[in-house]
C-alpha atoms as a PDB file:
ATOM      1  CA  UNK A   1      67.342  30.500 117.130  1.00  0.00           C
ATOM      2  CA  UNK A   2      64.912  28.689 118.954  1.00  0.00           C
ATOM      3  CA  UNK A   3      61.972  30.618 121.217  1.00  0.00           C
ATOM      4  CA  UNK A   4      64.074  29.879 124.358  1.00  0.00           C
ATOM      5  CA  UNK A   5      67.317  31.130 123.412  1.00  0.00           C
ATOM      6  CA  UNK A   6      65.500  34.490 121.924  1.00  0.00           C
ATOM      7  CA  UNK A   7      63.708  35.164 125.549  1.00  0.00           C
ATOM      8  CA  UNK A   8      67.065  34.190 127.542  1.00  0.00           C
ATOM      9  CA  UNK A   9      68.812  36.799 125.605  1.00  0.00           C
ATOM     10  CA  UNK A  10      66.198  39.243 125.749  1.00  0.00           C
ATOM     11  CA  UNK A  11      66.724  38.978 128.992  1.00  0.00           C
ATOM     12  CA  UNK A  12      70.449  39.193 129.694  1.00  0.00           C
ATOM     13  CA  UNK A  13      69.464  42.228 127.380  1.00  0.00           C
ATOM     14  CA  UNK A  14      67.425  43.848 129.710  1.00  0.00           C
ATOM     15  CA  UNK A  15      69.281  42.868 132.373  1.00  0.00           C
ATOM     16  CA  UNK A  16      72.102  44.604 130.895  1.00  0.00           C
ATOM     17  CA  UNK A  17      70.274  47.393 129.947  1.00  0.00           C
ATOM     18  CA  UNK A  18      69.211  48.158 133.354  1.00  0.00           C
ATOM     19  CA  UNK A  19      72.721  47.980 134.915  1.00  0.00           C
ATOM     20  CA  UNK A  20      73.899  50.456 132.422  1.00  0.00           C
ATOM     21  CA  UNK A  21      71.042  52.944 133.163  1.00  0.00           C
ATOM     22  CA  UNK A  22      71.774  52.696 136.685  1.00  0.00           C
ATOM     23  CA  UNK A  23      74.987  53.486 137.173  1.00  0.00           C
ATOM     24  CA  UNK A  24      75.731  56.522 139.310  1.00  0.00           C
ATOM     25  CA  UNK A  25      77.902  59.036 137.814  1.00  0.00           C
ATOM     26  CA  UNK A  26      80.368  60.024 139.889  1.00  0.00           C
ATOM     27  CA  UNK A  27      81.081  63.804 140.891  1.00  0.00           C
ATOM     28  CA  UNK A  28      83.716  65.005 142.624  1.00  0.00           C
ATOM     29  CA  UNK A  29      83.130  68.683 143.318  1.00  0.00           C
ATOM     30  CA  UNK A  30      79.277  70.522 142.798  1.00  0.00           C
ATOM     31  CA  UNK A  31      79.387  74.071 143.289  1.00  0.00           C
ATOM     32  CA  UNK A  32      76.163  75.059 141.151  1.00  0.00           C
ATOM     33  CA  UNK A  33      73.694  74.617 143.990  1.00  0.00           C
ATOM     34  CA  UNK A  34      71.271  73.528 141.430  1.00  0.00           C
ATOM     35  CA  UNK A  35      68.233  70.667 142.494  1.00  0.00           C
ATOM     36  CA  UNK A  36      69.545  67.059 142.196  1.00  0.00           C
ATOM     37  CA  UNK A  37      67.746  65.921 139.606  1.00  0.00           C
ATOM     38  CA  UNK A  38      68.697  68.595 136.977  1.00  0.00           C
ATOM     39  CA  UNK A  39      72.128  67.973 138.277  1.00  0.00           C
ATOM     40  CA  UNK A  40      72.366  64.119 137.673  1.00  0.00           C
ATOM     41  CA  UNK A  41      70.319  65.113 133.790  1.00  0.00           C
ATOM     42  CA  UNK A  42      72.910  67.761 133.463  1.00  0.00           C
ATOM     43  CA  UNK A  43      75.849  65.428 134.451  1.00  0.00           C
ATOM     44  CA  UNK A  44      74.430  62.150 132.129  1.00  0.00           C
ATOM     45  CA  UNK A  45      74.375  65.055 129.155  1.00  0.00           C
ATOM     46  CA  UNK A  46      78.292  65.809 129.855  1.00  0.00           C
ATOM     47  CA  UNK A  47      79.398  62.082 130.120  1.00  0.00           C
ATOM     48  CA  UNK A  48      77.493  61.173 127.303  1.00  0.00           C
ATOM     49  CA  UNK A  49      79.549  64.100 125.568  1.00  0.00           C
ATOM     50  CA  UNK A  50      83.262  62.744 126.689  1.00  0.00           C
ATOM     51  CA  UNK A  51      83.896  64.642 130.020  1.00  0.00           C
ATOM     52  CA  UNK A  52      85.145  61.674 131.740  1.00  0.00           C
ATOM     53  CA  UNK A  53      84.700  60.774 135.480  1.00  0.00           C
ATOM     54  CA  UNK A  54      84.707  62.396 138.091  1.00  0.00           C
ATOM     55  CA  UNK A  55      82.995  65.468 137.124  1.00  0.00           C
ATOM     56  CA  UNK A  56      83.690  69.131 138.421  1.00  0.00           C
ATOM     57  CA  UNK A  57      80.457  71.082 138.094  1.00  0.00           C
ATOM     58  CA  UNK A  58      80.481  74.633 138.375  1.00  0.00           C
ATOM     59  CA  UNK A  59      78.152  77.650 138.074  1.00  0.00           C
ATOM     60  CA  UNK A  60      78.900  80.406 135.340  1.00  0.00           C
ATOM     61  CA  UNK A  61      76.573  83.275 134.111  1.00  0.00           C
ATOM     62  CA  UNK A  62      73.401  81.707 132.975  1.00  0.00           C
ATOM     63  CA  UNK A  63      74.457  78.091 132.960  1.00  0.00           C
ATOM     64  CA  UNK A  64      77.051  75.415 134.055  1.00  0.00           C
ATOM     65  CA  UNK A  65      80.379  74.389 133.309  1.00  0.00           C
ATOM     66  CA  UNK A  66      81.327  70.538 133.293  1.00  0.00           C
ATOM     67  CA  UNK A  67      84.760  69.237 133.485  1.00  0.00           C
ATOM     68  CA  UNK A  68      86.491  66.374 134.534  1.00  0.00           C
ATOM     69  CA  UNK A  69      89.389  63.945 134.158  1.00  0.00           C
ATOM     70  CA  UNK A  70      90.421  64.508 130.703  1.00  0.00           C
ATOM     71  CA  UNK A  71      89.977  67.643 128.435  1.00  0.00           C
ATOM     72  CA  UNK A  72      86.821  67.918 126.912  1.00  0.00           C
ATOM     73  CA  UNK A  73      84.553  70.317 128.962  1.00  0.00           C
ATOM     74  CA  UNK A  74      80.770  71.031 128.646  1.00  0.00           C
ATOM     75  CA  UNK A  75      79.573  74.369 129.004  1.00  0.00           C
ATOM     76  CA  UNK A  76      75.726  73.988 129.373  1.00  0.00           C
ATOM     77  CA  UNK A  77      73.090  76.972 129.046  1.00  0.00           C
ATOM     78  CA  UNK A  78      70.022  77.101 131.409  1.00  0.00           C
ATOM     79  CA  UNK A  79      66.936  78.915 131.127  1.00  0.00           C
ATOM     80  CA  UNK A  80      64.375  78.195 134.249  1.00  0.00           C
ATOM     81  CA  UNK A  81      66.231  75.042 134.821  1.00  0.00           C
ATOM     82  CA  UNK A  82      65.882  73.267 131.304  1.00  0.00           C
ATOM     83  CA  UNK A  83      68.632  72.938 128.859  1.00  0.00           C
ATOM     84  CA  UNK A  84      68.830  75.701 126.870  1.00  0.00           C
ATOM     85  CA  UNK A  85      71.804  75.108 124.690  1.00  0.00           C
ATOM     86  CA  UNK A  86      74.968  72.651 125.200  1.00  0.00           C
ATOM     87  CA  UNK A  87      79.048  73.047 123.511  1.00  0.00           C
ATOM     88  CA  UNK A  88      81.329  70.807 124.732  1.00  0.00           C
ATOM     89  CA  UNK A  89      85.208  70.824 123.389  1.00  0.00           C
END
């Protein structure tokens, strides 16, 4: 592989890369009133876990609960806003 072909591909790579990181999740219903951010952190954890789009997010006790169009669910534990503890089935 020659030096141009290597920084063309690193490129589509990035390219890519950026696309992917980018994409909006979608959500269909929030109900946990929490800030944005920790909602779009908390909603990147689920997908990456199987809940598939569009996500239901919901407050319970001391965390959330994450479900959407198939049947694996996330129940996610907060403590001051931070992650505390995630089990998704």
């Amino acid at each position: 592989m020659n030096k141009k072909t290597a920084l063309l591909l690193a490129f589509a790579v990035a390219a890519f890369g950026q696309q992917a990181a980018a994409k909006e999740i979608k959500i269909q219903e929030n109900s946990a009133g929490l800030p944005a951010e920790l909602t779009e952190n908390l909603a990147g954890t689920a997908v990456s876990m199987g809940v598939k789009e569009p996500l239901v997010i919901k407050k319970s006790g001391d965390g959330v609960v994450i479900s959407g169009a198939g049947a694996t669910r996330c129940n996610i534990k907060l403590n001051d806003d931070k992650i505390a503890g995630v089990s998704c089935k």
